[in-house]
N, C-alpha and C. Protein backbone atom coordinates (compact mmCIF):
# COMPACT_ATOMS: atom_id res chain seq x y z
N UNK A 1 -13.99 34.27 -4.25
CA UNK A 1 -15.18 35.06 -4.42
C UNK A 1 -14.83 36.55 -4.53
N UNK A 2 -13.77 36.90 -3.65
CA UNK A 2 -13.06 38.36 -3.76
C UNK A 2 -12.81 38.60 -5.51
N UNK A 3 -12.00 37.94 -5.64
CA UNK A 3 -11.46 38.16 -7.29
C UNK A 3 -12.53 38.10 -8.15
N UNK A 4 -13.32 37.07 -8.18
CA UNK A 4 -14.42 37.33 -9.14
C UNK A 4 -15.22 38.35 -8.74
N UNK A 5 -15.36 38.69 -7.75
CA UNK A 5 -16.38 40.06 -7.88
C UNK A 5 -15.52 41.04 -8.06
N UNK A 6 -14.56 41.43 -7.69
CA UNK A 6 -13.41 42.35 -8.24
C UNK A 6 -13.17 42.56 -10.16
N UNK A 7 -12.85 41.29 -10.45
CA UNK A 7 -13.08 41.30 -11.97
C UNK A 7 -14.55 41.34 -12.74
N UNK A 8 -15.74 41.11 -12.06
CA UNK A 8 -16.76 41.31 -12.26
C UNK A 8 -17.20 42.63 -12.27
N UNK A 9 -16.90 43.43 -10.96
CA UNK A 9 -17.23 45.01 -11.05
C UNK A 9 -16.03 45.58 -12.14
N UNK A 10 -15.04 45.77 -12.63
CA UNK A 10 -14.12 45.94 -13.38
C UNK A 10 -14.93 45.59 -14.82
N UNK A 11 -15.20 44.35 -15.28
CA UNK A 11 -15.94 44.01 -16.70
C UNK A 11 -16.94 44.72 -16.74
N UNK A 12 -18.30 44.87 -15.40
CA UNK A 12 -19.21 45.54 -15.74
C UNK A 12 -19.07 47.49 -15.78
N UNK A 13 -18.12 47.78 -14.76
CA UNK A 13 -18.06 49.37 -15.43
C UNK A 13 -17.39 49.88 -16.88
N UNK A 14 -16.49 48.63 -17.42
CA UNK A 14 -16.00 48.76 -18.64
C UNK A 14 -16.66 48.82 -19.37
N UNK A 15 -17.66 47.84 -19.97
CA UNK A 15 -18.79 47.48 -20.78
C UNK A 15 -19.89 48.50 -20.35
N UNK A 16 -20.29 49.39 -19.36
CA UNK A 16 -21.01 50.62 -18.92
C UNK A 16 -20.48 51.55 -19.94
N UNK A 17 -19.15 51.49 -19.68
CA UNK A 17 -18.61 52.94 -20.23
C UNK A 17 -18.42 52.42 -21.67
N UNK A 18 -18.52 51.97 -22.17
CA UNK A 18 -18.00 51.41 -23.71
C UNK A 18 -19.32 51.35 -24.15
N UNK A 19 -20.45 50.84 -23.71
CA UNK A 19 -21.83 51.18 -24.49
C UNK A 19 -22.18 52.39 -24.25
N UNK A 20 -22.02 53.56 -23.55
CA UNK A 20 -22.73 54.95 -22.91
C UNK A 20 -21.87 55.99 -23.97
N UNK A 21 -20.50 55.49 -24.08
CA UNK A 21 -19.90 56.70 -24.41
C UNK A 21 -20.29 56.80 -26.35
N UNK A 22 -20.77 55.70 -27.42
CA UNK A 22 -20.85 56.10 -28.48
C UNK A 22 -22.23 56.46 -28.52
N UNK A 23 -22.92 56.60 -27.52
CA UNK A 23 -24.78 56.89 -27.09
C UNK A 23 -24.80 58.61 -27.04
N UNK A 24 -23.54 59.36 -26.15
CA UNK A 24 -23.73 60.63 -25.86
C UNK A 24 -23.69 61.86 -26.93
N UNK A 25 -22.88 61.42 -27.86
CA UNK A 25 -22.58 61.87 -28.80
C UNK A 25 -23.82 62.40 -29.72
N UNK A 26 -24.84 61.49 -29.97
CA UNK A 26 -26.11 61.61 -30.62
C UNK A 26 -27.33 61.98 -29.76
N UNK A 27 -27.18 62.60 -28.31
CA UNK A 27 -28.23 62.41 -27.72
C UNK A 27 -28.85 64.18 -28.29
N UNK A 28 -30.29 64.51 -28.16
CA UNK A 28 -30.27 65.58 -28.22
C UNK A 28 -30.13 66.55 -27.38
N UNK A 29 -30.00 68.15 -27.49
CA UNK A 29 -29.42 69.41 -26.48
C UNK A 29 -30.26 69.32 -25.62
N UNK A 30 -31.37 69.23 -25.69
CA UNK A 30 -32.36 69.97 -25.07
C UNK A 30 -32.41 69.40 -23.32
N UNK A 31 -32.19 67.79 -23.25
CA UNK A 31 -32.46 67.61 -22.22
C UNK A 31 -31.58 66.24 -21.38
N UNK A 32 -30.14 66.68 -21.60
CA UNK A 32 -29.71 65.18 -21.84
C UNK A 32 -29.67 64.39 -20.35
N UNK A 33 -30.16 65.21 -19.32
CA UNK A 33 -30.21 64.27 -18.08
C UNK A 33 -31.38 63.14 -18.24
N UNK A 34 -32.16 63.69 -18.60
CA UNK A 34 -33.46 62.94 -19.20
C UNK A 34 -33.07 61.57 -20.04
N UNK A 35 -32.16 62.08 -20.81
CA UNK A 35 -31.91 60.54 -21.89
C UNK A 35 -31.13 59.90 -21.05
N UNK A 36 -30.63 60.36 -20.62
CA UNK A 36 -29.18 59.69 -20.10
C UNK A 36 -30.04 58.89 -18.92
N UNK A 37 -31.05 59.27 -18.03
CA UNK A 37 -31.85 58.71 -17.36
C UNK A 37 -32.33 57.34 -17.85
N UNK A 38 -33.20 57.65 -18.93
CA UNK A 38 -34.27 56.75 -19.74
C UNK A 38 -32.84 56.07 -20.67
N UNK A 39 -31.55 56.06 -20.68
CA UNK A 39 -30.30 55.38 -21.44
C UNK A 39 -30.37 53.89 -20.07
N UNK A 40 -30.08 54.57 -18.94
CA UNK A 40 -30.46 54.11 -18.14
C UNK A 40 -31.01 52.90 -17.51
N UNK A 41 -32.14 53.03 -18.14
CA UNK A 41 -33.39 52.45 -17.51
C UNK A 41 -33.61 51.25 -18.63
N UNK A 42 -33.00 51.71 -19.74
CA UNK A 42 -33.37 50.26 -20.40
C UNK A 42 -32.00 49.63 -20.47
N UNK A 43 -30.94 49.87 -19.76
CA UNK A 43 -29.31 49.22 -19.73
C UNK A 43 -29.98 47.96 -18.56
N UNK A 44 -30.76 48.78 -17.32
CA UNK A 44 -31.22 47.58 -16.11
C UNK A 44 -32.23 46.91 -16.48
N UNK A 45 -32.95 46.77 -17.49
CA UNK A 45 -34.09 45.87 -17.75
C UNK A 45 -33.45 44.30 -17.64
N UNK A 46 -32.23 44.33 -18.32
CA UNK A 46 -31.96 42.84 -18.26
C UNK A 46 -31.27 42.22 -17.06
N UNK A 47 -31.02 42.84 -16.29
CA UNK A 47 -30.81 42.89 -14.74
C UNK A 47 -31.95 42.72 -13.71
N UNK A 48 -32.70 43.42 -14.32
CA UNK A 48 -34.03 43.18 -13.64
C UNK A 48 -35.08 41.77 -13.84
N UNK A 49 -35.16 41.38 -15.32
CA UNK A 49 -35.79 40.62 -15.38
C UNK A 49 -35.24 39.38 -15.33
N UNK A 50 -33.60 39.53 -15.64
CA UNK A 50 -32.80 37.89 -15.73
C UNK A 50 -33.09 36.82 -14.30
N UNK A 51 -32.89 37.02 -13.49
CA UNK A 51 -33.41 36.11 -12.27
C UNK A 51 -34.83 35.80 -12.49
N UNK A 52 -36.18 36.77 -12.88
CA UNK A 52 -37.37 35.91 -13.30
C UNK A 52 -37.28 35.05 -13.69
N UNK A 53 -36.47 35.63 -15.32
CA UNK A 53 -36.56 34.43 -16.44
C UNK A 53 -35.71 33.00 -15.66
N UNK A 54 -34.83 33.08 -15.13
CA UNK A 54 -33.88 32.20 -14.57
C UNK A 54 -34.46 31.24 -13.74
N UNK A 55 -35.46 31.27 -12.79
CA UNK A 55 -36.61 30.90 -12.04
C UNK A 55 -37.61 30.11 -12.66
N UNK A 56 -38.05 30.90 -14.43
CA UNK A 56 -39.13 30.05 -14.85
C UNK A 56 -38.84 29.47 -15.91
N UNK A 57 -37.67 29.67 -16.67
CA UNK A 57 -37.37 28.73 -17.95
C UNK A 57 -36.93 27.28 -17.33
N UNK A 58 -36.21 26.93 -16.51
CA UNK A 58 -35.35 25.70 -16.57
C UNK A 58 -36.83 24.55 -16.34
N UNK A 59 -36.37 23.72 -16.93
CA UNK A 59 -37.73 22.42 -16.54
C UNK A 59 -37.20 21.01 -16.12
N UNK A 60 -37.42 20.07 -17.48
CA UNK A 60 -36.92 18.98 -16.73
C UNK A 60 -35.79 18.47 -17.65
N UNK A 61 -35.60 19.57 -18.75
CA UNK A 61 -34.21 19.52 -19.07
C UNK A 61 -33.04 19.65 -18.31
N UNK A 62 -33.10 20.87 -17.52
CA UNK A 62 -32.00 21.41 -16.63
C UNK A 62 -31.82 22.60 -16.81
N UNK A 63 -30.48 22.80 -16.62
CA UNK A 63 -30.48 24.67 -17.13
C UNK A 63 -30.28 24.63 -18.73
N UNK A 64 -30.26 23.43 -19.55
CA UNK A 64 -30.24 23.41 -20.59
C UNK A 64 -31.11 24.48 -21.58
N UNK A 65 -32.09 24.58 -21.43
CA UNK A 65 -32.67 25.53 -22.27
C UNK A 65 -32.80 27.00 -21.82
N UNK A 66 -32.35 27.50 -20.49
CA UNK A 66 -31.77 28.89 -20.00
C UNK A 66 -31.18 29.01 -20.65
N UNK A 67 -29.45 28.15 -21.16
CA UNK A 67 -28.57 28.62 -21.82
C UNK A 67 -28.65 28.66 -22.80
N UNK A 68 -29.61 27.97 -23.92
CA UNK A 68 -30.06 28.24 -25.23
C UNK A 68 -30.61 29.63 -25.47
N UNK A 69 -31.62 29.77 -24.42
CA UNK A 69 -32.66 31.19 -24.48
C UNK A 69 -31.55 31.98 -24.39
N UNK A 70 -30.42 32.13 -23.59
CA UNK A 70 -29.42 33.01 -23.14
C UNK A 70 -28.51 33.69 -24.51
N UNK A 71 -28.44 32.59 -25.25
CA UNK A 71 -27.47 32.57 -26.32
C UNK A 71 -28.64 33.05 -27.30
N UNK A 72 -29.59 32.77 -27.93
CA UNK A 72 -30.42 32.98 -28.79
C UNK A 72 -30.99 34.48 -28.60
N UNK A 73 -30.88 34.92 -27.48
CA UNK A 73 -31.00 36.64 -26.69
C UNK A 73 -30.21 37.22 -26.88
N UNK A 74 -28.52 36.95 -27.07
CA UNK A 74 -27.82 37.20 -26.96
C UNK A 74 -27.33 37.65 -28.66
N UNK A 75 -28.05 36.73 -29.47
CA UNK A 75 -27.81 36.43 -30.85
C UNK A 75 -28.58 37.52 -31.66
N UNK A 76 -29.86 37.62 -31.05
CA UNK A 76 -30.82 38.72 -31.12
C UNK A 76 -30.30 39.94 -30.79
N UNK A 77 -29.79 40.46 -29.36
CA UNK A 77 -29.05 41.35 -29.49
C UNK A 77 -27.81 42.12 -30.63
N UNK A 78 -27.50 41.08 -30.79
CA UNK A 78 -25.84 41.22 -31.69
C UNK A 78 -26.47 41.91 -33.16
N UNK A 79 -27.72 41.42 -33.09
CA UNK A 79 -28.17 41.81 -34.68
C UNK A 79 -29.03 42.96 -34.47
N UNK A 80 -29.61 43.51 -33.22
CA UNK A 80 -30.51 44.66 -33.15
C UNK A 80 -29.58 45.73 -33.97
N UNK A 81 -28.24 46.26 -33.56
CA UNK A 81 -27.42 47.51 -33.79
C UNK A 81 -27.68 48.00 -35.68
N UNK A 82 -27.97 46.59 -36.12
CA UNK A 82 -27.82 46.43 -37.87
C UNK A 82 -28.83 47.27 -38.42
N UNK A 83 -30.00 47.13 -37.50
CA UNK A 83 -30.96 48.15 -37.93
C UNK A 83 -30.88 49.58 -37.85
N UNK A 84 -30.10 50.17 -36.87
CA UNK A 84 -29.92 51.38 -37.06
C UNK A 84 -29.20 52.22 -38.09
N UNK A 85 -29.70 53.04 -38.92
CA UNK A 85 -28.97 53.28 -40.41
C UNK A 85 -28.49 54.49 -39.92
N UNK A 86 -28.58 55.32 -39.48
CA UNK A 86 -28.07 56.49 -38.70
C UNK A 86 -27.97 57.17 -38.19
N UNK A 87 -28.05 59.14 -37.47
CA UNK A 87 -28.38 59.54 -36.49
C UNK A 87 -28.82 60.97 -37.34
N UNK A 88 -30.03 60.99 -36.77
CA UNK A 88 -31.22 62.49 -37.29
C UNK A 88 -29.89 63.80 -37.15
């Protein structure tokens, strides 16, 4: 349990710093504690809500369709970035 949470905090500040750092670059002058705040706040949404969802998807499949929703979220994600064409 040591090691996996050891390599767990290690993956998650990596993946922190690897999504934050191509974000700062484009943020605007005026107020960047503010973004960096509200950068923030939508990084923990899926932290926040994953144990809900985790609670009310599974039925009498099993965790079978968590891990579908998981992957199909996940699939959705991968394709959000495509939409962004570039920075004002």
């Amino acid at each position: 349990m040591i090691v996996f949470s050891v390599v767990s905090g290690l993956a998650l500040g990596r993946s922190t710093a690897v999504d934050t750092a191509p974000v700062t670059p484009v943020l605007p002058k005026t107020d960047d504690a503010r973004d960096m705040g509200g950068l923030d706040i939508v990084n923990a949404w899926p932290r926040i809500l994953a144990p809900f969802v985790a609670s009310v998807v599974p039925g009498p499949g099993g965790r079978t369709p968590l891990f579908l929703l998981g992957a199909a979220l996940a699939g959705l994600g991968a394709l959000a970035p495509k939409r962004v064409r570039g920075v004002r």
